[in-house]
Protein backbone atom coordinates (compact mmCIF):
# COMPACT_ATOMS: atom_id res chain seq x y z
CA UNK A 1 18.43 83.92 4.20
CA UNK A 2 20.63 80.90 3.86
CA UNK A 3 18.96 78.98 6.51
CA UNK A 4 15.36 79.78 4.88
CA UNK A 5 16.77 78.63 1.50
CA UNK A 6 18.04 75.29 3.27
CA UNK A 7 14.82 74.91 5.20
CA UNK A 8 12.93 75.00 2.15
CA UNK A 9 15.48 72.95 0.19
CA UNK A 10 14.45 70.06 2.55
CA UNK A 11 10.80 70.31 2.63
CA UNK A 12 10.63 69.58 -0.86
CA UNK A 13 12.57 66.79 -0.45
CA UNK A 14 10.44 65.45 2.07
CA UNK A 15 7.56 65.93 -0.02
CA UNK A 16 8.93 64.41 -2.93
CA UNK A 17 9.97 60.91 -0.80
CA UNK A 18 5.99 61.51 0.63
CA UNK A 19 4.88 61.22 -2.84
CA UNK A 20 6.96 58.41 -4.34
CA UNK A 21 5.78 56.22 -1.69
CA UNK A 22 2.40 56.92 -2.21
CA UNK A 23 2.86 56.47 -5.86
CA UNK A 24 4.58 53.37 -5.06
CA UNK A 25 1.90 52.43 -3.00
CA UNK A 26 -1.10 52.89 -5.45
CA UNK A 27 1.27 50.40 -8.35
CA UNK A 28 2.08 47.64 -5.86
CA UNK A 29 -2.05 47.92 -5.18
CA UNK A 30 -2.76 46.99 -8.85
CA UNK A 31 -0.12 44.21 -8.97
CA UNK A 32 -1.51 40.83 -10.47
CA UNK A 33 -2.07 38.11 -7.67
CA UNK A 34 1.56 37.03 -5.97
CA UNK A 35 2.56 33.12 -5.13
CA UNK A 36 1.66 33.73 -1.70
CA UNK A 37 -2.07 34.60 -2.32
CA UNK A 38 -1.99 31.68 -5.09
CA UNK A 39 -0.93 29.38 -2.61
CA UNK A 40 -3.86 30.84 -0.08
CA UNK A 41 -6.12 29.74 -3.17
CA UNK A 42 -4.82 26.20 -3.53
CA UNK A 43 -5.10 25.61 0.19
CA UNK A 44 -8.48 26.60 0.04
CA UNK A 45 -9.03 24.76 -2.42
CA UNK A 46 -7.31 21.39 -0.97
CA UNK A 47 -9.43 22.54 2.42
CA UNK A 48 -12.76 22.27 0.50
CA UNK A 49 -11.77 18.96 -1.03
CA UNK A 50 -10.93 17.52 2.00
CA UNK A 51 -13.71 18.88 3.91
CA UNK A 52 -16.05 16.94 1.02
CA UNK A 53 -13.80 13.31 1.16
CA UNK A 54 -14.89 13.33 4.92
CA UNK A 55 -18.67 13.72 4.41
CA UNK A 56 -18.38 11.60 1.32
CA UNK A 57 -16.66 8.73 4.49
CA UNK A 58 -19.27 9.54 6.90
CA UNK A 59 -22.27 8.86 3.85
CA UNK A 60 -19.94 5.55 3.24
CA UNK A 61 -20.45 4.27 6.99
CA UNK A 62 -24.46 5.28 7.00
CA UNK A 63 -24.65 3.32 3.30
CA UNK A 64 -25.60 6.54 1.58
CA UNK A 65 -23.76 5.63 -1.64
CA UNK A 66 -25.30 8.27 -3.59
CA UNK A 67 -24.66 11.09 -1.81
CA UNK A 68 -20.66 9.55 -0.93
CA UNK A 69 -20.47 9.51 -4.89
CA UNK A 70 -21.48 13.09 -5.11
CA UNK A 71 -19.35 14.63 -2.03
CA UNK A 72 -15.93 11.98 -3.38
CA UNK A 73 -16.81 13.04 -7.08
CA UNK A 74 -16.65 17.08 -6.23
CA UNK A 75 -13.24 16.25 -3.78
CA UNK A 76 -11.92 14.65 -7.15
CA UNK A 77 -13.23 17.64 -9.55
CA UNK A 78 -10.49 19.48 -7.28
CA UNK A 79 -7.53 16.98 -7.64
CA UNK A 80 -8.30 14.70 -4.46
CA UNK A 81 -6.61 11.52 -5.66
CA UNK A 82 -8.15 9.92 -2.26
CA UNK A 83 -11.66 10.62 -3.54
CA UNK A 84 -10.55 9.59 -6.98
CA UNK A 85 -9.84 6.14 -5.12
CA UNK A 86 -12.82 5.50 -3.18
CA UNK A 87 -15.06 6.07 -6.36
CA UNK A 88 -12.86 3.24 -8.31
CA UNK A 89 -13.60 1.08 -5.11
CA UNK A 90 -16.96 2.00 -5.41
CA UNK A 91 -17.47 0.98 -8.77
CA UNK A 92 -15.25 -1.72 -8.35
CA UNK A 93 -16.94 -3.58 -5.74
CA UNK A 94 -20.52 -2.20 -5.92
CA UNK A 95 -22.78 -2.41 -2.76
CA UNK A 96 -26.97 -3.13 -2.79
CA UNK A 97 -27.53 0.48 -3.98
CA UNK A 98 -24.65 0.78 -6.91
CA UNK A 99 -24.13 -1.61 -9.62
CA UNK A 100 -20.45 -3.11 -10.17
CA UNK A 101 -18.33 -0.91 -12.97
CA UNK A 102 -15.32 -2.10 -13.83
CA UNK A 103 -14.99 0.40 -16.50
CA UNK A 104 -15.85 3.13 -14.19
CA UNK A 105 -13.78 1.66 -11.54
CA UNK A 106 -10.75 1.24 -14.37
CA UNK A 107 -11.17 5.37 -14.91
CA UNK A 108 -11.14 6.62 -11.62
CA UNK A 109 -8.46 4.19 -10.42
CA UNK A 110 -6.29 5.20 -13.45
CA UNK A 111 -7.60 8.98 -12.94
CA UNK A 112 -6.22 8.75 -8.81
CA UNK A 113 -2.71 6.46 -10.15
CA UNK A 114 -2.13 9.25 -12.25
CA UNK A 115 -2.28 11.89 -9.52
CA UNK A 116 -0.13 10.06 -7.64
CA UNK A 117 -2.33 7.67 -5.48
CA UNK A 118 -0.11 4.35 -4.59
CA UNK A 119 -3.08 2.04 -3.94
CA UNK A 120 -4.71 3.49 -7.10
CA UNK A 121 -1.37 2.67 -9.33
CA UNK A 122 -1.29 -0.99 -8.08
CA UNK A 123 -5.06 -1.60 -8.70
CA UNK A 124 -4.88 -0.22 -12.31
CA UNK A 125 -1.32 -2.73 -12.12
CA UNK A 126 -3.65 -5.54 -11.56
CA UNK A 127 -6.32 -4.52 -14.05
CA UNK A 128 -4.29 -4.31 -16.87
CA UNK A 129 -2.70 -7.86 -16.03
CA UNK A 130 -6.01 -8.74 -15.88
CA UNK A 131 -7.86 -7.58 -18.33
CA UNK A 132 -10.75 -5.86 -15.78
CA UNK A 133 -12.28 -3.05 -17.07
CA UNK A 134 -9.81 -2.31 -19.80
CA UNK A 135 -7.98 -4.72 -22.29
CA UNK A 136 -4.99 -6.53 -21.15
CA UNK A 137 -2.24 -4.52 -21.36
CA UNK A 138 1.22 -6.77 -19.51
CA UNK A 139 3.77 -4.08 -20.62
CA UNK A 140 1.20 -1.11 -19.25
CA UNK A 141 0.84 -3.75 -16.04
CA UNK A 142 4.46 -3.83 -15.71
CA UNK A 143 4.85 -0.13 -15.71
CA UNK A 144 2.00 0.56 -12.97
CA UNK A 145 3.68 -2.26 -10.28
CA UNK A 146 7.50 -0.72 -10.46
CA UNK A 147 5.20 3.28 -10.21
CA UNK A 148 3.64 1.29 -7.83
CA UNK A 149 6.35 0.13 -5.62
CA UNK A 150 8.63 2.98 -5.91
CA UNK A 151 5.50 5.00 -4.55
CA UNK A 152 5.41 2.36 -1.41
CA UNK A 153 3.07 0.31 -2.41
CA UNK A 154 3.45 -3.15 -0.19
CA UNK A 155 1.94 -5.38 -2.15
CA UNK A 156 3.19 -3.84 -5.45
CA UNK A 157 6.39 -4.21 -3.66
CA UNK A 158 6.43 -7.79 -3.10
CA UNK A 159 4.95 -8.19 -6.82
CA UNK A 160 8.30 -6.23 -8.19
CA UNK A 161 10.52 -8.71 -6.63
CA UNK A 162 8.80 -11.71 -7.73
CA UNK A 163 8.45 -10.20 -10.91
CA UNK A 164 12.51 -9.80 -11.13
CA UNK A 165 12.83 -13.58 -9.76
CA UNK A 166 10.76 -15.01 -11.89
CA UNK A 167 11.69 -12.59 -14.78
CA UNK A 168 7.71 -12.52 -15.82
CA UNK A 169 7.58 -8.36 -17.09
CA UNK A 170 10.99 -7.66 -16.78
CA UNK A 171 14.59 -9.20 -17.38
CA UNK A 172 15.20 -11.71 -14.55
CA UNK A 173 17.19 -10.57 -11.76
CA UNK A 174 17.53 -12.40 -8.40
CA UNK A 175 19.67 -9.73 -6.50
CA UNK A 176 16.77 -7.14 -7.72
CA UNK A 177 14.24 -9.63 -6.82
CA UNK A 178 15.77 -10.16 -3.32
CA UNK A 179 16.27 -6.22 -2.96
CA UNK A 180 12.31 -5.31 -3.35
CA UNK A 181 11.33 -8.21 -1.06
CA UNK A 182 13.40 -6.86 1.95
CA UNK A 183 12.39 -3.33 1.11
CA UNK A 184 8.42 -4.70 1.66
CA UNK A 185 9.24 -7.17 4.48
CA UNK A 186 10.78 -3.99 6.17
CA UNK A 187 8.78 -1.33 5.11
CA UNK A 188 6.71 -1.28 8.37
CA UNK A 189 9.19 -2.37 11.16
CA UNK A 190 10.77 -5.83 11.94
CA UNK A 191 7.37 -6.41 13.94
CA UNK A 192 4.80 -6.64 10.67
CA UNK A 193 4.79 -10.56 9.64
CA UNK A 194 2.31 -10.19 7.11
CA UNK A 195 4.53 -9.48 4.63
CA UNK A 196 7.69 -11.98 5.57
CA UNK A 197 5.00 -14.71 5.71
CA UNK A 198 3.41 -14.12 2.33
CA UNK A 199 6.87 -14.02 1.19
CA UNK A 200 8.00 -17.23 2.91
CA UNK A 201 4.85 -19.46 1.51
CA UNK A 202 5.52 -18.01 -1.72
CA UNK A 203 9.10 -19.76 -1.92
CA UNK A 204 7.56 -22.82 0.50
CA UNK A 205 4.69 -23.10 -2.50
CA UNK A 206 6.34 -21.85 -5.13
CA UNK A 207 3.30 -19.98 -5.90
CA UNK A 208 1.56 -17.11 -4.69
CA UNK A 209 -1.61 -13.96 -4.34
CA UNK A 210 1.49 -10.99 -4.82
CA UNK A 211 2.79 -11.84 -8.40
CA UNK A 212 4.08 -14.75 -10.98
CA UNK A 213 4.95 -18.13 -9.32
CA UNK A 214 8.51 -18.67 -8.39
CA UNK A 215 11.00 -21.47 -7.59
CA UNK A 216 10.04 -23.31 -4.67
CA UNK A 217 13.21 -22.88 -2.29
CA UNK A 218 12.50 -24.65 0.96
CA UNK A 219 15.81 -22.60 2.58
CA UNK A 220 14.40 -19.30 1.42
CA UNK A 221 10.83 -20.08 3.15
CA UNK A 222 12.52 -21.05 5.97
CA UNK A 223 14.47 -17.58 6.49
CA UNK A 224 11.24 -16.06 6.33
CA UNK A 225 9.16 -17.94 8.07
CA UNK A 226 11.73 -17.43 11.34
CA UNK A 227 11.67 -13.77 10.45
CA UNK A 228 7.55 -13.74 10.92
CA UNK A 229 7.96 -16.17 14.02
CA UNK A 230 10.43 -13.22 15.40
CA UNK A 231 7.01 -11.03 15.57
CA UNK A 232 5.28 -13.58 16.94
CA UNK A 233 3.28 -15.12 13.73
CA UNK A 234 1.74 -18.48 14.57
CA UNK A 235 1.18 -19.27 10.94
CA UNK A 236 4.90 -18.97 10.61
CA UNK A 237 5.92 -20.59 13.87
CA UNK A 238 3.47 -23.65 12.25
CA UNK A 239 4.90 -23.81 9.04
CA UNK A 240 8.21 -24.19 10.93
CA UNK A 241 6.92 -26.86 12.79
CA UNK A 242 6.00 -28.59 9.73
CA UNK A 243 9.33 -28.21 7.68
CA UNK A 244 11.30 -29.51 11.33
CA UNK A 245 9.34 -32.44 11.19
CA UNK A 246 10.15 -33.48 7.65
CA UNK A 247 13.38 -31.73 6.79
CA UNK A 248 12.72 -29.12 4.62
CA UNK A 249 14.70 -26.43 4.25
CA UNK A 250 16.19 -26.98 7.60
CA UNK A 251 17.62 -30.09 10.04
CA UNK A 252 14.76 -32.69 10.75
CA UNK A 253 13.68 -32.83 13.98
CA UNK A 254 10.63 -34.24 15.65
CA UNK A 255 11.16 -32.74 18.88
CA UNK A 256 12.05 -29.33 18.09
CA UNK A 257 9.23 -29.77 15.26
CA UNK A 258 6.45 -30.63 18.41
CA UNK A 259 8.42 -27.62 19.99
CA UNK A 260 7.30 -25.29 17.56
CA UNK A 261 3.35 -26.55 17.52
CA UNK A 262 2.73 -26.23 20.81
CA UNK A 263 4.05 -22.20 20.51
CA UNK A 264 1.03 -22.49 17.89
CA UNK A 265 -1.20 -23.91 20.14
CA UNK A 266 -0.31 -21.74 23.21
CA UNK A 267 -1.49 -18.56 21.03
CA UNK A 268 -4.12 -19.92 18.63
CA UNK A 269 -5.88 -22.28 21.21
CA UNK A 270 -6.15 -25.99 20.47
CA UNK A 271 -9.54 -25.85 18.57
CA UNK A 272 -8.02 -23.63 16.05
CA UNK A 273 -4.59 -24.67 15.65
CA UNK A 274 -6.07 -28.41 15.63
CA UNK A 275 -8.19 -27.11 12.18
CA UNK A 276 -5.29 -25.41 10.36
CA UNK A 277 -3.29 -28.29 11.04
CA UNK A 278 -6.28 -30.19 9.45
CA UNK A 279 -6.50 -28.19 6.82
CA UNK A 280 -2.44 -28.82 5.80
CA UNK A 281 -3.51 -32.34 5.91
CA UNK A 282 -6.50 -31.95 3.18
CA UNK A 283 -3.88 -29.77 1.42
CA UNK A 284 -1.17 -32.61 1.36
CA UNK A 285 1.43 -30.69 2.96
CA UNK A 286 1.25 -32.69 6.06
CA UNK A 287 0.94 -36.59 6.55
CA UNK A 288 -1.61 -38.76 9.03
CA UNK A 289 2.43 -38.71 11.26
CA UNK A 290 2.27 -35.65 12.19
CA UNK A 291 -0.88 -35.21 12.94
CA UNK A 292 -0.84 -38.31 15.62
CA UNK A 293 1.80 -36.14 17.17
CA UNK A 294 0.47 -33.07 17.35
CA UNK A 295 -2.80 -34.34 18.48
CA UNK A 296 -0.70 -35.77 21.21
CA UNK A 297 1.07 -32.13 22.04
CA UNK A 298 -2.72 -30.75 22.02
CA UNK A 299 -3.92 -33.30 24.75
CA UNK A 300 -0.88 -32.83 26.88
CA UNK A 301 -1.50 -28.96 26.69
C-alpha cells in the first residue's frame, strides 16, 4: 500500500513539472519581439539598403542618373549615410541629365555628416565656409572640420592643423597645429606623399587648397618635402632640387641641387619634368640659372 501511495505521489509530480513547462511554453510564445530578432530586423534592413546603394553605383557607371537617384534615395530613407553622400555629389556636381543643386546637395551632405559620414562632414565644412548652398556660417564651418577630422577625414585633417597654426576658427596653437598634420601625413603609411607634399608647399608657399594660409617656413617645407621624396614623390624630390639650388630652407648646393633633378627626370621623363620645371619658371619660383642647368642635366640624361 505504501509503495502504491509513493508511486502515485510521483506521478503527479511528474505531471505537474509536464504542465508548468507547457504553460511556460505557451507565455514565452506570446513574448513581445527580443533584441536578437530586432537586430535580425535592422540587418535586414541595412541588407536592403545596401543591396539598393549598389544598383544605385551600377545606374551611376551606365549614366542612368534617374534611376541612381531613386535606388541612393530609398538606401538613404533607411539610414545609408553612403547613399546620403552620393545624392549631395549628385546635386553638387550635376551631370547632362541633372541640374546642379547646391541646396539639395547642402541637405543631403548635411543629412549623411549627421549620420556619421566623414566625407559628408568635411563637404558641409567647406560649404558653410563658403557660403554654397547655405549662408556662411565660419563658427558652424569650424565645428564640421574638427567632426571632420576626428572622424578621419584627410583633408579635414590637414585643414585642423592649419587652422590651429594660423589660429583662423580656433585659438592659435602651433603644437596642435603640428599634432593634426602628422596625424594626416601618417594616416595611410609612411609610403602616401600626397599628403606630406601638400603639407610641405603649404609652408614653401605659405598658402594653400587644405585651409587658411600660413607662415611661409622654408625649414618646415623642407622636412616635408624629404618625407614625400622618402616614398618616392618627384614633385617633392623637385622642389628639393629647387630649394638646394638657392638655399632655402636647407645648405645651397648646385650639385646636390642637379642631383636631385635628374631623380626627377629619371621617373617623370625629360619632356615632362622639362614642363614643370617651366612652369616654376612662369611661376617665379625658379630663375633663367637654373633652368640652363637643368636643361644641361636633361641632355646629358
Amino acid at each position: 500500500m505504501k509503495k502504491l501511495c509513493l508511486i502515485l505521489t510521483i506521478l503527479v509530480i511528474l505531471l505537474l513539472c509536464a504542465c508548468g513547462k507547457a504553460a511556460t511554453s505557451v507565455d514565452e510564445s506570446d513574448q513581445p519581439t527580443t533584441d536578437s530578432e530586432e537586430t535580425h530586423e535592422v540587418k535586414d534592413r541595412n541588407s536592403e539598403s545596401y543591396e539598393y546603394l549598389a544598383k544605385g553605383y551600377e545606374y551611376l557607371q551606365d549614366e542612368d542618373y534617374d534611376s541612381a537617384i531613386n535606388c541612393f534615395a530609398i538606401a538613404a530613407e533607411e539610414g545609408n549615410s553612403n547613399a546620403m553622400y552620393e545624392l549631395g555629389n549628385i546635386y553638387e556636381f550635376g551631370s547632362d541629365a541633372v541640374e546642379p543643386d547646391y541646396q539639395k546637395a547642402m541637405e543631403w551632405h548635411l543629412k549623411a555628416a549627421e549620420a556619421g559620414n566623414s566625407d559628408s562632414m568635411g563637404i558641409v565644412a567647406s560649404f558653410y565656409m563658403k557660403g554654397i548652398g547655405t549662408e556662411q556660417d565660419n563658427q558652424k564651418a569650424t565645428e564640421w572640420f574638427l567632426k571632420a577630422a576626428e572622424a578621419g577625414n584627410n583633408g579635414a585633417m590637414m585643414q585642423v592643423g592649419f587652422m590651429y597654426l594660423s589660429g583662423v576658427g580656433v585659438d592659435k596653437d602651433t603644437e596642435k597645429g603640428e599634432e593634426w598634420l602628422e596625424k594626416a601625413a601618417g594616416q595611410f603609411g609612411t609610403n602616401y606623399s600626397y599628403t606630406m607634399k601638400n603639407i610641405a608647399d603649404a609652408y614653401y608657399f605659405g598658402q594653400n587648397d587644405y585651409g587658411p594660409d600660413i607662415e611661409q617656413d622654408y625649414s618646415k617645407a623642407a622636412e616635408w618635402y624629404q618625407k614625400a621624396a622618402q616614398a618616392n614623390d618627384a614633385r617633392a624630390m623637385e622642389m628639393l632640387s629647387v630649394m638646394c639650388f638657392y638655399g632655402r630652407g636647407m645648405e645651397k648646393d648646385s650639385a646636390k641641387a642637379m642631383e636631385w633633378y635628374k631623380k626627377v627626370v629619371d621617373i617623370k621623363g625629360k619632356e615632362i619634368a622639362g614642363d614643370d620645371i617651366s612652369s616654376l619658371f612662369n611661376r617665379g619660383v625658379v630663375e633663367s640659372d637654373y633652368l640652363e642647368q637643368a636643361y644641361m642635366v636633361s641632355v646629358d640624361n
